[in-house]
Protein backbone atom coordinates (compact mmCIF):
# COMPACT_ATOMS: atom_id res chain seq x y z
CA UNK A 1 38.64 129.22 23.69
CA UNK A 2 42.36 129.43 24.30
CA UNK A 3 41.88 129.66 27.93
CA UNK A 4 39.40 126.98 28.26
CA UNK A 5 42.17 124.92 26.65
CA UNK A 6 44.41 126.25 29.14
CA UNK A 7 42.23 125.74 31.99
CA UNK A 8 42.21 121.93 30.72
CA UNK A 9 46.03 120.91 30.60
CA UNK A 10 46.31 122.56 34.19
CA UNK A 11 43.61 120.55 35.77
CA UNK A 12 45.01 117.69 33.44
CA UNK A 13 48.76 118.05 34.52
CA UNK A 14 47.67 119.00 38.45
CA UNK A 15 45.29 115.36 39.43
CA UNK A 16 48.72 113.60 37.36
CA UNK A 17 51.42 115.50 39.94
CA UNK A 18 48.70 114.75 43.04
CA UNK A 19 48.57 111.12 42.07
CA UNK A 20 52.11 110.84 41.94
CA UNK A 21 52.81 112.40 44.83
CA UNK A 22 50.12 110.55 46.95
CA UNK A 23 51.19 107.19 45.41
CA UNK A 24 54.11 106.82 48.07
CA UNK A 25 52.37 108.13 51.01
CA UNK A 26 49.45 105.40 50.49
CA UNK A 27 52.20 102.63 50.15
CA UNK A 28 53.78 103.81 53.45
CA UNK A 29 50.83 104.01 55.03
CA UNK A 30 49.53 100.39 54.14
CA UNK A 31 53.60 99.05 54.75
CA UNK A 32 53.20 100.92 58.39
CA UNK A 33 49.44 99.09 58.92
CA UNK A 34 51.20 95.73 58.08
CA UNK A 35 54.23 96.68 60.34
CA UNK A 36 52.21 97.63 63.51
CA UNK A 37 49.46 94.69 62.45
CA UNK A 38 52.13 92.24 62.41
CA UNK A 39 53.84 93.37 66.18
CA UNK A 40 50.64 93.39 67.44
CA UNK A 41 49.78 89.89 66.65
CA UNK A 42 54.02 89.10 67.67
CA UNK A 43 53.15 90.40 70.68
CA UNK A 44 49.51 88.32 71.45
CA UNK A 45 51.08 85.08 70.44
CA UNK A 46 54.50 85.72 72.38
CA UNK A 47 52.63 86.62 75.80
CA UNK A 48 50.34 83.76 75.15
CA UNK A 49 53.29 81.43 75.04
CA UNK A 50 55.22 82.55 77.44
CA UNK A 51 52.34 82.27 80.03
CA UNK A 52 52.25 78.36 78.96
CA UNK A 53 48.94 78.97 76.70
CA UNK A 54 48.70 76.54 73.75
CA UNK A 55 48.21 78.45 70.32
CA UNK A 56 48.03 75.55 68.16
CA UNK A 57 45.03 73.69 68.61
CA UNK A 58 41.52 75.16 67.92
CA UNK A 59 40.95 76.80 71.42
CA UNK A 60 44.10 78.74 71.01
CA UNK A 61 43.37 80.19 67.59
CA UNK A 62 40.09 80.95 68.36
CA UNK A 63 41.46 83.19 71.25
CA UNK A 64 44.45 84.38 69.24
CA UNK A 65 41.24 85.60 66.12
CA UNK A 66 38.82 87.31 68.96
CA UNK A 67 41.92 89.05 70.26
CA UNK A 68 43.30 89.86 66.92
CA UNK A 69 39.41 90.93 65.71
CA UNK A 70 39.27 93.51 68.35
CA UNK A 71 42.74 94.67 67.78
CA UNK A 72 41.83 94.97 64.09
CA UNK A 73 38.98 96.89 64.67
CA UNK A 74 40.50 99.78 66.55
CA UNK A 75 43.32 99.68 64.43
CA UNK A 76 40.92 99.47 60.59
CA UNK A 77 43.40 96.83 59.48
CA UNK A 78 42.77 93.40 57.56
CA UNK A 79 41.26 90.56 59.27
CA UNK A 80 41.67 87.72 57.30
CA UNK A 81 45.30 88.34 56.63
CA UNK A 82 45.73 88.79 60.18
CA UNK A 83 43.66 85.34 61.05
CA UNK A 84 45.85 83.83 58.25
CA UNK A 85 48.85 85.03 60.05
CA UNK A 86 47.77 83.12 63.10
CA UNK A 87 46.68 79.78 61.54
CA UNK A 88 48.40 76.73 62.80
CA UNK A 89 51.86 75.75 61.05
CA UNK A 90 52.32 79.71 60.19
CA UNK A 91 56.32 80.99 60.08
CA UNK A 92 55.55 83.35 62.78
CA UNK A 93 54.49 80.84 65.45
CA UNK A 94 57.67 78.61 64.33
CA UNK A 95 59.50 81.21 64.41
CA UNK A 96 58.08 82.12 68.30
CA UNK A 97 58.36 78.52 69.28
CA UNK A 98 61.86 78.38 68.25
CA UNK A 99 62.78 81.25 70.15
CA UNK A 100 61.22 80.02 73.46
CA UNK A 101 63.01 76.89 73.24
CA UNK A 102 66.07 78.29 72.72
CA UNK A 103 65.88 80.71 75.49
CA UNK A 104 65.05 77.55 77.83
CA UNK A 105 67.78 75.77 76.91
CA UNK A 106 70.01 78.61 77.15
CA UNK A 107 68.22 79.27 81.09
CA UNK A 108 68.90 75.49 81.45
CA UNK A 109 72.46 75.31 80.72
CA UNK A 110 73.47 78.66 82.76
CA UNK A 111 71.77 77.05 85.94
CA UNK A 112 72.65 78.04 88.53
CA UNK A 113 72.95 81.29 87.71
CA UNK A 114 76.53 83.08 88.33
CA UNK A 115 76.65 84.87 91.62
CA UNK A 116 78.21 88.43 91.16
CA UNK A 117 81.64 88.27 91.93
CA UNK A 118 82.81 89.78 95.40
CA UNK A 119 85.58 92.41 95.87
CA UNK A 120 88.64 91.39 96.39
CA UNK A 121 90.45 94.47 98.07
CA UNK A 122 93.73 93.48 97.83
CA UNK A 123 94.05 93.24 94.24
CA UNK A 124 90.98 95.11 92.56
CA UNK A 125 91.98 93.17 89.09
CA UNK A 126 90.60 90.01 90.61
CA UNK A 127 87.67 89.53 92.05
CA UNK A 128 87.59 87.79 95.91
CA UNK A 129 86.36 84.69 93.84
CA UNK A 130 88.48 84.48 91.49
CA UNK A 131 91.43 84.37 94.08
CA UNK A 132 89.49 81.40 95.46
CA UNK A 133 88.70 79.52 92.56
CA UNK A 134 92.21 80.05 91.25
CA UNK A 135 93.59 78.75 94.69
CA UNK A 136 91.00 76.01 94.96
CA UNK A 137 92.25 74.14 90.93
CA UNK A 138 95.57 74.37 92.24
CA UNK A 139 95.57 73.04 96.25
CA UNK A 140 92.50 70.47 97.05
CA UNK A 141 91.22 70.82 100.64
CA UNK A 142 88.49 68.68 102.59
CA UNK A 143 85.78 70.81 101.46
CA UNK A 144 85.93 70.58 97.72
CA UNK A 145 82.79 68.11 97.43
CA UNK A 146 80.62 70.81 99.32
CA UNK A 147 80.31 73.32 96.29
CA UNK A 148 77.35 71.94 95.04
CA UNK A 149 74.80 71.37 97.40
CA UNK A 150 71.70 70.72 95.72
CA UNK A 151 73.82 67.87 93.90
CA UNK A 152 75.88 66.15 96.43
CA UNK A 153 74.88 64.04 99.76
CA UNK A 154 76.48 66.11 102.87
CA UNK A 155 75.04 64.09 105.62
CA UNK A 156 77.83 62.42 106.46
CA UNK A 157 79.57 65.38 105.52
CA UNK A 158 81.69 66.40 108.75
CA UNK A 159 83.80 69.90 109.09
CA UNK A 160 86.98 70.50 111.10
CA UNK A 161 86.27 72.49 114.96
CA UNK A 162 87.60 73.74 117.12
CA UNK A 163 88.98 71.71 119.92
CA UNK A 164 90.77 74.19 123.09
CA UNK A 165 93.39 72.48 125.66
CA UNK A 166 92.69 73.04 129.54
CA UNK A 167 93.55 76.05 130.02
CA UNK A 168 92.11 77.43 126.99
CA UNK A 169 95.35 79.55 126.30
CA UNK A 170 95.76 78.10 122.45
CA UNK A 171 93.39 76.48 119.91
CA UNK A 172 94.10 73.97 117.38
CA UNK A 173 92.41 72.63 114.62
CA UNK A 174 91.18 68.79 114.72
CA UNK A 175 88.01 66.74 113.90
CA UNK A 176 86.65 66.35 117.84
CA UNK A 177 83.26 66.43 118.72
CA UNK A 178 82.53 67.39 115.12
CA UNK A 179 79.08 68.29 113.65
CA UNK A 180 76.93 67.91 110.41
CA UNK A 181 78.32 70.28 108.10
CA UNK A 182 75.04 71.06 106.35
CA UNK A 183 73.14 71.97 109.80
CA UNK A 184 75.99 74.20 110.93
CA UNK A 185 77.64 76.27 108.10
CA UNK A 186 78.02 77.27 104.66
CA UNK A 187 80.39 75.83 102.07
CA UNK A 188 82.46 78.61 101.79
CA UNK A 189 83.13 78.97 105.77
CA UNK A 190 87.04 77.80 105.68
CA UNK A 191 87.83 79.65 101.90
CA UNK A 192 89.80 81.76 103.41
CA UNK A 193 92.39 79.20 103.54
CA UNK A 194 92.43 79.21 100.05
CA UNK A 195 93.75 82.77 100.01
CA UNK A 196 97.27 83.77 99.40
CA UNK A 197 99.19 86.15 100.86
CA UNK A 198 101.70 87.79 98.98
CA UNK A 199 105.57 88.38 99.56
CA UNK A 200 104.55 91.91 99.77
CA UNK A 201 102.81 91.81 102.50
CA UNK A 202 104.08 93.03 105.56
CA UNK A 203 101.80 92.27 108.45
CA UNK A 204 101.27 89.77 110.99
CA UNK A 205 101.10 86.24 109.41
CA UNK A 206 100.11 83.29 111.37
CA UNK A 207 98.78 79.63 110.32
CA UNK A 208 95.85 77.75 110.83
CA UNK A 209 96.08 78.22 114.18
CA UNK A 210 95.39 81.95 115.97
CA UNK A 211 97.67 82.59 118.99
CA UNK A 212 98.02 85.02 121.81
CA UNK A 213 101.35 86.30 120.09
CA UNK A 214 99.25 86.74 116.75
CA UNK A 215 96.72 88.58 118.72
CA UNK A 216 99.15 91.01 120.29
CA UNK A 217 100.74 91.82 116.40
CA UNK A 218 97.76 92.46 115.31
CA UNK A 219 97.02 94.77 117.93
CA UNK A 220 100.17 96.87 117.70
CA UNK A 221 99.96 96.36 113.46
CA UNK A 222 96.54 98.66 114.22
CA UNK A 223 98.43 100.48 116.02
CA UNK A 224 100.44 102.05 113.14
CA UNK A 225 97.13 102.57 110.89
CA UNK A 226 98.11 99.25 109.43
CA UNK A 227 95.41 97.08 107.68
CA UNK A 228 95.75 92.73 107.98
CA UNK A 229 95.21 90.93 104.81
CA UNK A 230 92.23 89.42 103.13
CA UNK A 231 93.54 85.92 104.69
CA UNK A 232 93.73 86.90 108.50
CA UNK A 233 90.40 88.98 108.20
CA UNK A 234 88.24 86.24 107.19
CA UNK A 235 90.29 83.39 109.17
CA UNK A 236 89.68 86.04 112.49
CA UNK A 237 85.62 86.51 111.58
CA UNK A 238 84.72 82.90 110.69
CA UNK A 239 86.89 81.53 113.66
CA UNK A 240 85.75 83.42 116.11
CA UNK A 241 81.82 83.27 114.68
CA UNK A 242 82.61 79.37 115.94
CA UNK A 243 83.27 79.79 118.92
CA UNK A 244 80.37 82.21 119.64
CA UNK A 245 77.83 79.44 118.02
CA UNK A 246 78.71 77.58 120.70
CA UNK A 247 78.02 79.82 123.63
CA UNK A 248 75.01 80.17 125.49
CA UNK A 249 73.09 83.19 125.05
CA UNK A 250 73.67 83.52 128.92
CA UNK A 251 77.30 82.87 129.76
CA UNK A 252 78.08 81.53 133.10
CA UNK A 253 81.82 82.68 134.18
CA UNK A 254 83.52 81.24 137.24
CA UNK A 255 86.61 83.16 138.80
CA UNK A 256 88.63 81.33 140.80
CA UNK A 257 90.19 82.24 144.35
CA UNK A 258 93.64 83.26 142.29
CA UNK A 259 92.49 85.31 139.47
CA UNK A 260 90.06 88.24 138.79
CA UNK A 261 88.10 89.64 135.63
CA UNK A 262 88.16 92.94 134.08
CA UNK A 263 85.04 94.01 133.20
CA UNK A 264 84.97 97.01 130.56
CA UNK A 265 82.03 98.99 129.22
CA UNK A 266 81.66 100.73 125.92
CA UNK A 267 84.35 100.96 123.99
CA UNK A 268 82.73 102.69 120.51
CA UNK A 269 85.82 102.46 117.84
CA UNK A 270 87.75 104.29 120.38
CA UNK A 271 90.99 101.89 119.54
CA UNK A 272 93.71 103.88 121.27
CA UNK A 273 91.81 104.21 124.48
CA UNK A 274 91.42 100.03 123.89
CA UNK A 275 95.37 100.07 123.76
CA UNK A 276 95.89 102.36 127.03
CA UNK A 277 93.51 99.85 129.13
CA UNK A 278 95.66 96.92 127.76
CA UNK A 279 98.61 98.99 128.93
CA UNK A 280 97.23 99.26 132.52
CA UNK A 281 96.00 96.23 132.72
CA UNK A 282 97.73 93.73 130.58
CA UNK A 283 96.93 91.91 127.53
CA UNK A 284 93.60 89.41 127.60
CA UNK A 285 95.25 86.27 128.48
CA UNK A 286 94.62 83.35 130.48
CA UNK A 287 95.76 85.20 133.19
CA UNK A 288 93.85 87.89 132.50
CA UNK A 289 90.31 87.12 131.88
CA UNK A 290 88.26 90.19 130.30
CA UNK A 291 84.59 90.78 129.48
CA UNK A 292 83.62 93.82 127.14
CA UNK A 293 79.67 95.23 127.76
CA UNK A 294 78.60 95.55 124.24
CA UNK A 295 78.46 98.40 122.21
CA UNK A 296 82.53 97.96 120.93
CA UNK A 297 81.94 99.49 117.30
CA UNK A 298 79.96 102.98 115.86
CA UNK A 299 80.95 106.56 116.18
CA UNK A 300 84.79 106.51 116.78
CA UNK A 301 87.21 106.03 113.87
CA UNK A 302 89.01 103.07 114.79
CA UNK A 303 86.01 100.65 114.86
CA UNK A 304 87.20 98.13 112.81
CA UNK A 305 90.25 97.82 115.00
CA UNK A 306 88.47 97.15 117.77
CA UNK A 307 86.31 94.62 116.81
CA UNK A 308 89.05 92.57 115.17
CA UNK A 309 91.07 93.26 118.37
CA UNK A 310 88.73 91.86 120.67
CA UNK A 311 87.76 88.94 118.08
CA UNK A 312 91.59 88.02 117.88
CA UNK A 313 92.02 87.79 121.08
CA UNK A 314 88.74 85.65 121.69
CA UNK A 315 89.68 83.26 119.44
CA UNK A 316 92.99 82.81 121.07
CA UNK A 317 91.63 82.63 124.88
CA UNK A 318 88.39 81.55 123.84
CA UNK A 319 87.50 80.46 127.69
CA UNK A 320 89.18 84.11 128.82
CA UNK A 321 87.49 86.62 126.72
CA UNK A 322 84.06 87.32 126.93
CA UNK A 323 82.22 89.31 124.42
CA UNK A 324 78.77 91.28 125.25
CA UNK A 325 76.02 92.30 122.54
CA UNK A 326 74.73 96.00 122.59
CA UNK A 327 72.40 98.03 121.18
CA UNK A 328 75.15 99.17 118.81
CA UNK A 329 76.18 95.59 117.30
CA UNK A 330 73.11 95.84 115.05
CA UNK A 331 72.59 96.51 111.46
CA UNK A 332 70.66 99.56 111.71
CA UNK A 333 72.96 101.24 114.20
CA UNK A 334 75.78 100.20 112.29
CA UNK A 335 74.12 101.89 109.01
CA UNK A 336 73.91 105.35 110.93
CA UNK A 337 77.01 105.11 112.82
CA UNK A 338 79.72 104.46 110.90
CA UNK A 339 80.99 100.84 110.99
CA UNK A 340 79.28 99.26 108.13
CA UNK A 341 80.96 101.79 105.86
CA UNK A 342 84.26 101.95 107.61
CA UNK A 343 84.46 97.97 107.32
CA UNK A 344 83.62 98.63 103.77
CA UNK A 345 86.38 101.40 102.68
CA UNK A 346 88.84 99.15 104.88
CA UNK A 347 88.05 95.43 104.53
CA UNK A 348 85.17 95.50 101.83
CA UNK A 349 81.33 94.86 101.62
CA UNK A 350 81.67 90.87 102.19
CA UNK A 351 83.10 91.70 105.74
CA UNK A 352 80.96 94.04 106.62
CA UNK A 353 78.44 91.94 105.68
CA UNK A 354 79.74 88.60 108.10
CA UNK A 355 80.05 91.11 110.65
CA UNK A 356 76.57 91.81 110.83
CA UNK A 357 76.35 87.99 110.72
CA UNK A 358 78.37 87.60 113.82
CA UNK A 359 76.65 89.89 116.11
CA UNK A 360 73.56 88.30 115.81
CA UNK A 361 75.97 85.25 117.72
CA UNK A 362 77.22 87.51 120.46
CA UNK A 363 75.55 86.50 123.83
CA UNK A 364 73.75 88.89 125.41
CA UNK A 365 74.77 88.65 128.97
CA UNK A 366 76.77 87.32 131.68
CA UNK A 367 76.71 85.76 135.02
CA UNK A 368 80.13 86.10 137.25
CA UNK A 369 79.83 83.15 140.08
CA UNK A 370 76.49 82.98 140.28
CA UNK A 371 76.30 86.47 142.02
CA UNK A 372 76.74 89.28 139.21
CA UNK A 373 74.69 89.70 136.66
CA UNK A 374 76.73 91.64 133.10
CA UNK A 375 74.22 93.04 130.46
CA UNK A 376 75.00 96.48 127.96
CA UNK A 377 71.40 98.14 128.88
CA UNK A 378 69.04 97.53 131.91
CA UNK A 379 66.00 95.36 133.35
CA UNK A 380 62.12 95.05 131.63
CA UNK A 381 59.29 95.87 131.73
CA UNK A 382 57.88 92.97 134.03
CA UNK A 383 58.77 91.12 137.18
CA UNK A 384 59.64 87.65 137.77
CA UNK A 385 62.08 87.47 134.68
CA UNK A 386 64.18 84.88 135.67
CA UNK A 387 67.96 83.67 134.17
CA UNK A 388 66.31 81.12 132.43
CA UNK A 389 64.20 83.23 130.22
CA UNK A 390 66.98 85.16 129.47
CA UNK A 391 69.06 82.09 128.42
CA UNK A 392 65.91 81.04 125.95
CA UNK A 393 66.13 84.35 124.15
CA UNK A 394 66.43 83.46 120.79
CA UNK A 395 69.69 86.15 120.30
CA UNK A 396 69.81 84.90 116.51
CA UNK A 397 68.64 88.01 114.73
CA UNK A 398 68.70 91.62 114.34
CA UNK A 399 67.48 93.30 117.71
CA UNK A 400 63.52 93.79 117.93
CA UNK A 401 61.99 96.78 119.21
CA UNK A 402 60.15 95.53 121.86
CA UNK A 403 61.27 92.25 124.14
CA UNK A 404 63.16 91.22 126.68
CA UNK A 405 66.14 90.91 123.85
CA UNK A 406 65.23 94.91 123.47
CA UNK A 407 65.06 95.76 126.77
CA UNK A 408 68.48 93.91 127.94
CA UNK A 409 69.91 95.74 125.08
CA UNK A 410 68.06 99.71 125.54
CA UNK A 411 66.79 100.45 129.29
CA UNK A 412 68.28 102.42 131.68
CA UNK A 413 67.95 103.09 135.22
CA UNK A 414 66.20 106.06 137.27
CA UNK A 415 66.12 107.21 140.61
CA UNK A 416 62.97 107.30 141.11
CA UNK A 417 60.70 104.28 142.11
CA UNK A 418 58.98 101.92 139.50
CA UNK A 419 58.76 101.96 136.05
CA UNK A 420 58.38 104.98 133.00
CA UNK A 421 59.02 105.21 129.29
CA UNK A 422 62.68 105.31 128.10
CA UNK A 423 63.81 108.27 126.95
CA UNK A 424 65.49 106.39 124.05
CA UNK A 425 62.16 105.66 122.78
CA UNK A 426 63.05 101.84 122.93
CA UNK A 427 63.44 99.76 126.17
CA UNK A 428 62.09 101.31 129.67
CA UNK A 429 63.62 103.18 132.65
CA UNK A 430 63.60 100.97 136.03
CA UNK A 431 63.55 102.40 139.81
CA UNK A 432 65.67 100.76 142.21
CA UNK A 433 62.49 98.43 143.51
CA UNK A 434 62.70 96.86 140.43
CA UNK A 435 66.43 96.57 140.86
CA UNK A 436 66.12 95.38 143.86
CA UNK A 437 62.94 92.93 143.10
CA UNK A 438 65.27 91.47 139.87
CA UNK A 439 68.25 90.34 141.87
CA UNK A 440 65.78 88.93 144.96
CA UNK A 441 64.25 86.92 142.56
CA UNK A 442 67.39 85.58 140.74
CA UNK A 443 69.47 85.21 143.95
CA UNK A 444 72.09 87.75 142.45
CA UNK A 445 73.54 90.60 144.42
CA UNK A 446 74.56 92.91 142.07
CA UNK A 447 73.89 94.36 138.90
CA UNK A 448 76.12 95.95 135.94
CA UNK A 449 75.58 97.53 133.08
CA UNK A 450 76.94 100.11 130.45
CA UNK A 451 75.40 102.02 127.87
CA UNK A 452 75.43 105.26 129.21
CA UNK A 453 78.56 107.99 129.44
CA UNK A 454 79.02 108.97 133.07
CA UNK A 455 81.56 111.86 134.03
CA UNK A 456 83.73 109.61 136.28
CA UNK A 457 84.08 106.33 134.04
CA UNK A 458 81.36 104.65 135.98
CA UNK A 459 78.37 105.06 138.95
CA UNK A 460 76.97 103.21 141.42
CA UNK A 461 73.07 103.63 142.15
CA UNK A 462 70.19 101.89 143.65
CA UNK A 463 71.39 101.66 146.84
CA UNK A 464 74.97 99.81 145.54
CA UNK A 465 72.53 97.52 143.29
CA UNK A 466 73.65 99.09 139.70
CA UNK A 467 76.76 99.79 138.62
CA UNK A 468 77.33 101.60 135.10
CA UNK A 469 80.43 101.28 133.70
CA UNK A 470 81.85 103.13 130.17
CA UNK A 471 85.43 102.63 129.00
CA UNK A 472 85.21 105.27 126.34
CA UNK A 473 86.99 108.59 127.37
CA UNK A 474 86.10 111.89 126.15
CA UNK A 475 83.18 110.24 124.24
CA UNK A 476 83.19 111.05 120.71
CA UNK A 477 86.14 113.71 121.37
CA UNK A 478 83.71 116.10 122.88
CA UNK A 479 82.29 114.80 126.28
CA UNK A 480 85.35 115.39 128.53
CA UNK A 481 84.42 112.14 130.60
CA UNK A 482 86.65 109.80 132.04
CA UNK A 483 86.75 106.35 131.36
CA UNK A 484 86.37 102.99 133.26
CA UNK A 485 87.01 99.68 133.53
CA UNK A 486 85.83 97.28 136.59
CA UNK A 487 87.87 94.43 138.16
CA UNK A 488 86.15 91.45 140.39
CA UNK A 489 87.84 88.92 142.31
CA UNK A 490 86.34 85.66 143.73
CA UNK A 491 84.54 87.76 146.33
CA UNK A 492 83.16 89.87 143.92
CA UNK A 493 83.88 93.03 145.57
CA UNK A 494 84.21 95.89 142.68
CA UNK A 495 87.38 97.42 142.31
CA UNK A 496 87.10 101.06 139.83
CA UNK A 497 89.85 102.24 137.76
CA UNK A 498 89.23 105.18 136.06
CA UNK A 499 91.89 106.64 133.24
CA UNK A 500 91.57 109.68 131.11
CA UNK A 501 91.52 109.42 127.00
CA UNK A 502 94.83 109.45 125.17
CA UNK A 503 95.81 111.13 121.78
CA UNK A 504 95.00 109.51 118.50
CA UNK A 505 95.46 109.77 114.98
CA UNK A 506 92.96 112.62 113.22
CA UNK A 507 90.99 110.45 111.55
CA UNK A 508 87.24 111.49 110.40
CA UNK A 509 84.86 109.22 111.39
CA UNK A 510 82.88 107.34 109.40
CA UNK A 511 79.65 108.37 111.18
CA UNK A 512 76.31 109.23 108.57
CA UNK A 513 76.34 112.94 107.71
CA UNK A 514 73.44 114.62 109.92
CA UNK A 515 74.09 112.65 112.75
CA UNK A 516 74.03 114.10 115.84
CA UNK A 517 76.32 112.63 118.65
């Protein structure tokens, strides 16, 4: 009897501790249920609205039960409370509707939408525009009205050019023979005036106008590793990227019976070697007209150097220096190379980025008195291309792989007759027939080109037809070639000078690891 009794008040006291213990779990359980019941529907009504679907009116509850029946079902939760949830005028659709509207008005009054600011190199505590905006409250300029253009009229809207005297020795800024501002250029072209240099500062300064005698500090401020400020970088890019809009993409150059042209191949970031032709030959000048073959930038160290070099100069002799695209002033290239990131670390991404921009304006080639034809790579891959077609190459854009664009840029010549795939993989390798069958056609005499090192500087094939030139020394530091430049006179007679590489500051280039040179 006594342990029956026993047996009882266990049992008795056990199911009481059970039920107390299970009492909380059941509650959390059901509180979870209602949790997860209660995003679900959040997050049927919310993608509903958001998609522009109407919830309130009988069509959308209907949808909003069937979805929430089938989410019930696999979840065993409450129906009606969940259809009650979604009935019209509930606090949870308010509460959704509210928060839509408030995120449009918030998209509304941030439009547009604030640009990330650039780097500003010179002073990494404020961004590139900042400087400008900072500059811009403080000094108006003729372009203030153009910030906004999807508010304010800019067809009559005209921008300052850039208007050369005679001789094409200086430049000067004026309003002749000026152009609709919207179909040319974008509002922030002419910020850089905007920027301001600082006391500190201690290279070359010049105004609004560039100058030979600017060009030449510049030069020898490279010449001590010395970087130019934020100001004169831009003002050098977007000056000169207006004077190349306006060239053909086939430039016809006329030498006169008192004056020659130096014609130099590639150059690639070898600055010093730049310097020693300058020192042989004399600065770019009116009196000393120069065309440079393409491929200027990649590989060496000093490629940012060079390119502003030969910029300055062109915008100071804009009718004396003639710039060449090759296969090298391209973005890919550039990528692999080394100048994108060297224009980067030096001059930051913005520049490197309106460099890009500016290539795609370099003309492609050159015609000296009607006689000589100047291109970086070779001839194509059919006949009876004539100067026209090359002039009606649309040169605005990153090279293409195939083309006549590709082919003026990549092939190379052969000794053998006719035609066979380029080595390169891009482009095509011409025999002296088609040499010979090009200029025939054109009523040239003479072709010259670059893009390939030769031991000497330079080499004449096709029976005198082709002439390669390359200005770049002991290529890469490793070749042991010499290096050449080419001068013509009105009779357009060749005249070689060859010149070995000179020493230059150990500086690792900024070439993509793996490379191979």
């Amino acid at each position: 009897m006594k342990k029956q009794t026993r047996a009882l008040h266990f049992s008795f006291w056990f199911s009481l501790l059970f039920s107390t213990l299970a009492l909380p779990t059941t509650q959390q359980n059901m509180a979870r249920e209602d949790e997860e019941l209660e995003n679900l529907q959040r997050t049927i009504l919310s993608s509903k609205l958001f998609s522009g679907e109407k919830v309130s009116d009988s069509e959308g509850v209907e949808n909003s039960y069937h979805s929430a029946r089938d989410a019930s079902e696999k979840l065993d939760c409450n129906l009606e409370k969940l259809c009650e949830l979604l009935a019209p005028g509930s606090p949870i659709l308010g509460e959704l509707a509210d928060s839509k509207a408030a995120n449009r008005e918030e998209e509304l009054l941030n439009y547009p939408p604030t640009p990330v600011p650039r780097r500003n190199t010179m002073n990494p505590r404020r961004s590139f525009d900042e400087a400008i905006e900072e500059e811009t409250r403080t000094r108006p300029s003729w372009n203030d009205t153009t910030t906004r253009l999807d508010t304010i009229d800019l067809s009559d809207v005209q921008r300052p050019s850039l208007a050369w005297d005679d001789e094409g020795t200086t430049g000067s800024w004026s309003i002749n023979n000026a152009y609709n501002f919207q179909n040319s250029v974008e509002p922030d072209r002419m910020q850089w005036r905007h920027v301001r240099v600082e006391n500190s500062y201690q290279g070359p300064r010049c105004g609004e106008r560039i100058t030979h005698r600017f060009a030449v500090e510049i030069a020898e401020h490279f010449r001590n590793q010395g970087t130019i400020h934020q100001r004169y970088a831009w003002q050098i890019v977007e000056t000169a990227m207006q004077i190349l809009e306006r060239e053909s993409t086939l430039n016809f150059i006329n030498i006169d019976k008192q004056s020659e042209i130096t014609v130099c191949g590639d150059v690639h970031g070898q600055f010093y070697d730049l310097l020693n032709i300058f020192h042989m030959n004399g600065w770019p000048s009116k009196d000393r007209p120069y065309l440079f073959n393409g491929d200027f930038v990649d590989r060496g160290s000093f490629s940012v150097e060079v390119a502003f070099t030969l910029l300055v100069f062109k915008c100071a002799h804009p009718n004396k220096v003639f710039i060449n695209r090759g296969n090298h002033e391209s973005q890919s290239m550039n990528m692999l190379y080394g100048f994108h990131s060297e224009a980067c670390a030096k001059y930051g991404e913005d520049i490197a980025d309106r460099f890009r921009e500016l290539f795609c304006h370099l003309p492609l080639a050159a015609v000296l008195n009607n006689d000589v034809l100047v291109m970086h790579g070779g001839l194509f891959s059919t006949d009876n291309v004539s100067l026209d077609d090359i002039t009606n190459i649309d040169r605005l854009c990153e090279p293409p792989d195939s083309g006549l664009m590709a082919e003026l840029l990549w092939s190379d010549p052969m000794p053998c007759l006719g035609r066979a795939p380029n080595s390169r993989g891009i482009g095509v390798a011409f025999g002296p027939d088609i040499t010979k069958r090009f200029l025939e056609y054109n009523g040239l005499s003479l072709l010259v080109r670059s893009h390939e090192v030769r031991p000497d500087g330079y080499d004449v094939m096709h029976n005198g037809k082709l002439i390669t030139v390359f200005s770049a020394p002991n290529y890469c530091d490793r070749m042991g070639n010499k290096g050449a430049f080419i001068r013509f006179r009105h009779d357009m007679r060749p005249k070689f000078v060859t010149f070995d590489a000179v020493p230059h500051p150990d500086v690792q280039s900024y070439v993509h690891p793996g490379i191979y040179y």
